[in-house]
Each structure stands twice: as structure tokens, then as C-alpha cells.
N, C-alpha and C. Protein backbone atom coordinates (compact mmCIF):
# COMPACT_ATOMS: atom_id res chain seq x y z
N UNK A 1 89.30 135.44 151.69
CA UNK A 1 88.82 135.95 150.43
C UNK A 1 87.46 135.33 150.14
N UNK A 2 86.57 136.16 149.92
CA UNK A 2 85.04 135.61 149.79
C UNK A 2 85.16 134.81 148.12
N UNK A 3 84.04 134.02 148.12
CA UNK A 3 84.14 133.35 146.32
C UNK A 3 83.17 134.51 145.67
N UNK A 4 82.75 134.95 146.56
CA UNK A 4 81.59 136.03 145.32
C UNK A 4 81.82 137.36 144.70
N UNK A 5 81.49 137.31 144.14
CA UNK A 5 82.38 138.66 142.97
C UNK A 5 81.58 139.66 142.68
N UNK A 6 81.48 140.74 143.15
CA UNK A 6 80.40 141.72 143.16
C UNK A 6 80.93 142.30 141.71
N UNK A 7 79.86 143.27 142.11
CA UNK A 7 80.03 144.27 140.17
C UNK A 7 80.96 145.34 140.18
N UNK A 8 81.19 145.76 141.24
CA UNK A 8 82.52 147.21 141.71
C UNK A 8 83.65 145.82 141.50
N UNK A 9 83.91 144.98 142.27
CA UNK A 9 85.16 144.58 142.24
C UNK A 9 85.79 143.82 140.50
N UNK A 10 84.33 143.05 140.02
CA UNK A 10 84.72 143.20 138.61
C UNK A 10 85.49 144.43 137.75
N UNK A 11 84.99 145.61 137.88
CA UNK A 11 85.50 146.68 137.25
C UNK A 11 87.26 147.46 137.27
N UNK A 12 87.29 146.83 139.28
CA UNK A 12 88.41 147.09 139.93
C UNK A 12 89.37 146.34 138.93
N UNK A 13 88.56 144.84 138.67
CA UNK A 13 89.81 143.60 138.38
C UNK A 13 90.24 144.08 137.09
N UNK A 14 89.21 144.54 136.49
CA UNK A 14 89.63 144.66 134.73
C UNK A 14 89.93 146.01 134.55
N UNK A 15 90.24 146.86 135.02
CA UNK A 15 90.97 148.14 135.13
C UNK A 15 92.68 147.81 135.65
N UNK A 16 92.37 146.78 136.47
CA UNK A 16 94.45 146.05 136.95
C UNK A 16 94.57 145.38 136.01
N UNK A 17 93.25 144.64 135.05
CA UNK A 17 93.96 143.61 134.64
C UNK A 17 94.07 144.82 132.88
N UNK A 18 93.16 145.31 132.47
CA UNK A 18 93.81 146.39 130.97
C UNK A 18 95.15 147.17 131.39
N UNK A 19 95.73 147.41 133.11
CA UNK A 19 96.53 148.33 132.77
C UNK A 19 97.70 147.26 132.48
N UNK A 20 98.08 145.93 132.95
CA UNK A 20 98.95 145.37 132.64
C UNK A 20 99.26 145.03 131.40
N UNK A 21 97.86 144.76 130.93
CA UNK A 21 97.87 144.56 129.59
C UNK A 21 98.42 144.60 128.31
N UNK A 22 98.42 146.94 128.99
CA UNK A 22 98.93 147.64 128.49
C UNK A 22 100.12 147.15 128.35
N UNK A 23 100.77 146.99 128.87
CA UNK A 23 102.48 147.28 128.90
C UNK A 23 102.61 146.00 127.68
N UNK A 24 101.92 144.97 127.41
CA UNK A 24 102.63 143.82 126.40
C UNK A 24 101.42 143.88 125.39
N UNK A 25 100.91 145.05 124.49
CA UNK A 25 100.14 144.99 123.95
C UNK A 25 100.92 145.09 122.62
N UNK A 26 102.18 145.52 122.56
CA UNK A 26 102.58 145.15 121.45
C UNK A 26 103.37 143.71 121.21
N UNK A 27 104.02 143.06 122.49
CA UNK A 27 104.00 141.53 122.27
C UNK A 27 103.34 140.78 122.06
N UNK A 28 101.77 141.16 122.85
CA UNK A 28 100.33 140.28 122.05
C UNK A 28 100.07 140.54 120.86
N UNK A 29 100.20 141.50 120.28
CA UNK A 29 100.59 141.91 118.69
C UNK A 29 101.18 141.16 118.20
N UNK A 30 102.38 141.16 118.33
CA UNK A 30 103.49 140.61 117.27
C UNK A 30 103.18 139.07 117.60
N UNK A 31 103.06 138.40 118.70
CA UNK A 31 102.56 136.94 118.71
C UNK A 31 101.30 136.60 117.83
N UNK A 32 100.18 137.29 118.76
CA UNK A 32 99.04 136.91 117.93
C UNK A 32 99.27 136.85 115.86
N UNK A 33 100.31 138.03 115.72
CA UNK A 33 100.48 138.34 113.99
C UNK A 33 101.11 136.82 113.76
N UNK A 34 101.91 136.42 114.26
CA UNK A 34 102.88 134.98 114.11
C UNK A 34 101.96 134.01 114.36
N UNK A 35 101.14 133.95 114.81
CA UNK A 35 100.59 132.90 114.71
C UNK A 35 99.32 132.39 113.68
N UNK A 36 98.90 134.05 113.46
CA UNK A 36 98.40 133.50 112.39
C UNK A 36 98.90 133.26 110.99
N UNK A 37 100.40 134.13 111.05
CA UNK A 37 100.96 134.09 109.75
C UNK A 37 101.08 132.19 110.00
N UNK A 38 102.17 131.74 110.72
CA UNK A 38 101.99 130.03 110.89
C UNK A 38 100.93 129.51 110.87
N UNK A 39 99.74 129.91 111.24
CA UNK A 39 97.84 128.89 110.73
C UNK A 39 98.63 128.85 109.08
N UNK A 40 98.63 130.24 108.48
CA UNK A 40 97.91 130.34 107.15
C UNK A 40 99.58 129.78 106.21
N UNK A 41 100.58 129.39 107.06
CA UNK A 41 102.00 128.91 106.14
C UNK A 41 101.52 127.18 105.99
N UNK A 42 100.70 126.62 107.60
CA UNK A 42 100.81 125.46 107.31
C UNK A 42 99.29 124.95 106.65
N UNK A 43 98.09 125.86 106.66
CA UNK A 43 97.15 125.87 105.96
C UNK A 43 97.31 125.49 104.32
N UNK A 44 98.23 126.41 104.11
CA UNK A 44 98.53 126.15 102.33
C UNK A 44 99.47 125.27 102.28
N UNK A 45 100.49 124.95 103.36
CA UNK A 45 101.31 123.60 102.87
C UNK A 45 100.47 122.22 102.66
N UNK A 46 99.36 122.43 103.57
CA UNK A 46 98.26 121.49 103.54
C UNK A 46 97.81 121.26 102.37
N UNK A 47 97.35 122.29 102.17
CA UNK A 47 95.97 122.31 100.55
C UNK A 47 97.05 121.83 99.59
N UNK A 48 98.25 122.60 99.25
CA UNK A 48 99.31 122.26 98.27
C UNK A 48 100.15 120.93 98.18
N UNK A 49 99.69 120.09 98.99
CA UNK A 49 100.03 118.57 99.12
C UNK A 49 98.96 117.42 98.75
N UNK A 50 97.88 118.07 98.67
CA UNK A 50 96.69 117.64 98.67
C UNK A 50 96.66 116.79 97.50
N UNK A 51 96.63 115.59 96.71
CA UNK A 51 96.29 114.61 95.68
C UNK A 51 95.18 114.79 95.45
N UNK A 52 94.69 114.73 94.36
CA UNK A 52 92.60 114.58 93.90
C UNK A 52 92.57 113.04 94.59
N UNK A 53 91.15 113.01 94.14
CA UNK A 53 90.58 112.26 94.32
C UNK A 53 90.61 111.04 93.28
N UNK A 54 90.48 109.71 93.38
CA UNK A 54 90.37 108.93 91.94
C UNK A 54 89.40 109.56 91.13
N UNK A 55 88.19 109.66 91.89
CA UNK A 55 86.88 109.78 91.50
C UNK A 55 87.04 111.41 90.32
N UNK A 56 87.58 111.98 91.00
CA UNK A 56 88.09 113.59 90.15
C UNK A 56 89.07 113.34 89.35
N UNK A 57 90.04 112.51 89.15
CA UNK A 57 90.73 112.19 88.06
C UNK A 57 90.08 111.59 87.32
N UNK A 58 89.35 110.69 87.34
CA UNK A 58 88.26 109.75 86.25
C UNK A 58 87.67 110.80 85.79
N UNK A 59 86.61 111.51 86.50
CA UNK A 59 85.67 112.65 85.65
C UNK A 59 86.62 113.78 85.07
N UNK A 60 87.50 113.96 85.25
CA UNK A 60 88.24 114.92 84.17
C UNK A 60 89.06 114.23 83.25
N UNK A 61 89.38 113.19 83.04
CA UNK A 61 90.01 112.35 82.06
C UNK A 61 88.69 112.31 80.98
N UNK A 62 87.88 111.92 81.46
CA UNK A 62 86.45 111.50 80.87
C UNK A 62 86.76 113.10 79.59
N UNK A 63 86.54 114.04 80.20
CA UNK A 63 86.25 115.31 79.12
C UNK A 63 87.57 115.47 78.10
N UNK A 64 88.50 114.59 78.01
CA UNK A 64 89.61 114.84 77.24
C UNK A 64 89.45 114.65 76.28
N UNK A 65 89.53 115.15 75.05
CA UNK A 65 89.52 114.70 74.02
C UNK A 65 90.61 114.19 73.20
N UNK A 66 90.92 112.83 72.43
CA UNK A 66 91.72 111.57 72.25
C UNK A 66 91.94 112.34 71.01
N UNK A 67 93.46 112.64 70.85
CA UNK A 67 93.98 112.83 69.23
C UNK A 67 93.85 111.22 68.17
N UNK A 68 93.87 111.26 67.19
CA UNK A 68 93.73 110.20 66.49
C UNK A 68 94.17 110.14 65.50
N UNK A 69 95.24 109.85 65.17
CA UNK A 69 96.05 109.55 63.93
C UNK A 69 96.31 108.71 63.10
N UNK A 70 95.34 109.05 61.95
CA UNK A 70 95.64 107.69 60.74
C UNK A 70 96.97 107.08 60.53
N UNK A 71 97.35 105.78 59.72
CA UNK A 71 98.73 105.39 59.45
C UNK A 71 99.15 106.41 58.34
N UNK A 72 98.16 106.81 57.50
CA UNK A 72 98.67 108.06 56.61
C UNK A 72 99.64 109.32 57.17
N UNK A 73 98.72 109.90 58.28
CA UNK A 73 99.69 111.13 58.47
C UNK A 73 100.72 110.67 59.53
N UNK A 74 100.38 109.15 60.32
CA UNK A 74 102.05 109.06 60.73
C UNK A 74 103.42 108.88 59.79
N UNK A 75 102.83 108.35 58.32
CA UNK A 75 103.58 107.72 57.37
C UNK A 75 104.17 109.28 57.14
N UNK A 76 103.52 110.05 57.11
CA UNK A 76 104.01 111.35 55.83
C UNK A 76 104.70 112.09 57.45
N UNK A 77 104.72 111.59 58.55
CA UNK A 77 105.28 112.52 60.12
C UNK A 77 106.46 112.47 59.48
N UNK A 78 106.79 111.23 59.54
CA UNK A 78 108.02 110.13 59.59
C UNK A 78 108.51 110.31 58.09
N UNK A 79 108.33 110.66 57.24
CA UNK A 79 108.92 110.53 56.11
C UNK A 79 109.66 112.52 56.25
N UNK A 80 108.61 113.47 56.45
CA UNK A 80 109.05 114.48 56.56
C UNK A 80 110.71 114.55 57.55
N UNK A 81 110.29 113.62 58.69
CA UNK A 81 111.07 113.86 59.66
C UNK A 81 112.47 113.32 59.11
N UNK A 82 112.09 112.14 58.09
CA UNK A 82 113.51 111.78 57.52
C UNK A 82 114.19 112.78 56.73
N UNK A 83 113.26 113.78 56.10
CA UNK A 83 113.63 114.38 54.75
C UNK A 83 114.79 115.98 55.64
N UNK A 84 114.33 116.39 56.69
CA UNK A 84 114.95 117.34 57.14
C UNK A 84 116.36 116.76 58.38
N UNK A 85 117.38 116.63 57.45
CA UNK A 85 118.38 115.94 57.73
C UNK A 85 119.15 117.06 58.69
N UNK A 86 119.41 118.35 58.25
CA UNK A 86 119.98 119.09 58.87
C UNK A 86 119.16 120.08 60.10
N UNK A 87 117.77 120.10 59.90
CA UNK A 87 117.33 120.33 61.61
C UNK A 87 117.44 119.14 62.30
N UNK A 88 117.50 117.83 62.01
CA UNK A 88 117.93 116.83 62.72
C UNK A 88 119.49 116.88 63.30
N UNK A 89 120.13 117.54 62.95
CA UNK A 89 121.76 117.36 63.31
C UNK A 89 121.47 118.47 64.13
N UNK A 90 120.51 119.49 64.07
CA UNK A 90 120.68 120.84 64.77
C UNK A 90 119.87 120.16 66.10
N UNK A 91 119.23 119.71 66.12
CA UNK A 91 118.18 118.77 67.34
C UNK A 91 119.05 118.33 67.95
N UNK A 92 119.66 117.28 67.53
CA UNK A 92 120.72 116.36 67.95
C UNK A 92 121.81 117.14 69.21
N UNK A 93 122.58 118.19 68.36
CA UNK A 93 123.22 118.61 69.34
C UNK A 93 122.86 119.67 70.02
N UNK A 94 121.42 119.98 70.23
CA UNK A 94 121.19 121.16 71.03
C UNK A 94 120.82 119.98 72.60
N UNK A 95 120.15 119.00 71.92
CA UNK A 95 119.74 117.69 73.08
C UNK A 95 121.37 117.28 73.74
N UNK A 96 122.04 117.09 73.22
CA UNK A 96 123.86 116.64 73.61
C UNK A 96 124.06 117.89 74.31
N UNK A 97 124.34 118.92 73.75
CA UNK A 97 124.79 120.09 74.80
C UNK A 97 124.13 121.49 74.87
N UNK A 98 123.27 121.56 75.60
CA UNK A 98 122.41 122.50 75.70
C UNK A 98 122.56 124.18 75.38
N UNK A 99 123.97 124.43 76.02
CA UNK A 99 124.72 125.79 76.45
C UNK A 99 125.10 126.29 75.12
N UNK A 100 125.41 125.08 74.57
CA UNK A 100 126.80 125.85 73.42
C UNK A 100 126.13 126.90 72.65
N UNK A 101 126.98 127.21 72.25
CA UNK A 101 126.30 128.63 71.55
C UNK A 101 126.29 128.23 69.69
């Protein structure tokens, strides 16, 4: 067998080698489809595991804006919260048993 590869026998090779081809062109299908569906399953398991950065938690903490509550309106939270005795019993047992009707 010579090493040199003329331009007729190229044509020969890839005319044997498309007709085989043929016959598993729908198994190269359905593989090639699986494999990229698996790139793009473990692509997003990737990204979706992903933690920020410190540096990106600091700069978005930074833009939060801090509620601030005088002792006044905690005084009058807490006094309201005493005064409604019976949504407190209704709180109470919806926290104890969730279902009941």
C-alpha cells in the first residue's frame, strides 16, 4: 500500500466512508443530541451551585437600605401587639397546628 493519497482515491474513500455513514446517521443523531443535552444538564448544575463572590456580596449589601426604628414606634409595636389578644390566640394555634381547619 503506497503512503500517498492521490485526489481520485480521496473521493473513492469518502464516498465508502458517507455510505457507511449512512446506515448510523440516526445513532450519530441521537448520541450527538445526548450529549449535548448532558454539556447543557451539567453546565447549569454548574452555574446553579455557583456562591458570589465576597467582593459581590459587600457591593450589594452596600446599596441596602437600613430600616430604623425609634424606641417610640417599637413602644406603640409592642403595646398594639399586647392589645390584640385574640389574633394572638388565632397566631398561636395556626403556628401549633397548621392543618386544622
Amino acid at each position: 500500500m503506497s503512503k500517498d493519497i492521490d485526489v481520485k482515491q480521496l473521493g473513492t474513500i469518502g464516498k465508502s466512508a458517507l455510505h457507511v455513514l449512512q446506515k448510523y446517521v440516526g445513532f450519530i443523531f441521537i448520541i450527538g443530541t445526548l450529549l449535548i443535552y448532558a454539556f447543557l444538564v451539567f453546565r447549569i448544575s454548574t452555574l446553579a451551585q455557583m456562591e458570589p463572590t465576597e467582593d459581590a456580596v459587600l457591593e450589594n449589601t452596600k446599596n441596602v437600605k437600613r430600616l430604623k426604628l425609634d424606641q417610640n414606634s417599637i413602644s406603640k409595636i409592642e403595646e398594639l401587639e399586647d392589645q390584640s389578644i385574640g389574633v394572638q390566640s388565632l397566631f398561636e394555634t395556626a403556628r401549633d397546628n397548621p392543618f386544622q381547619d
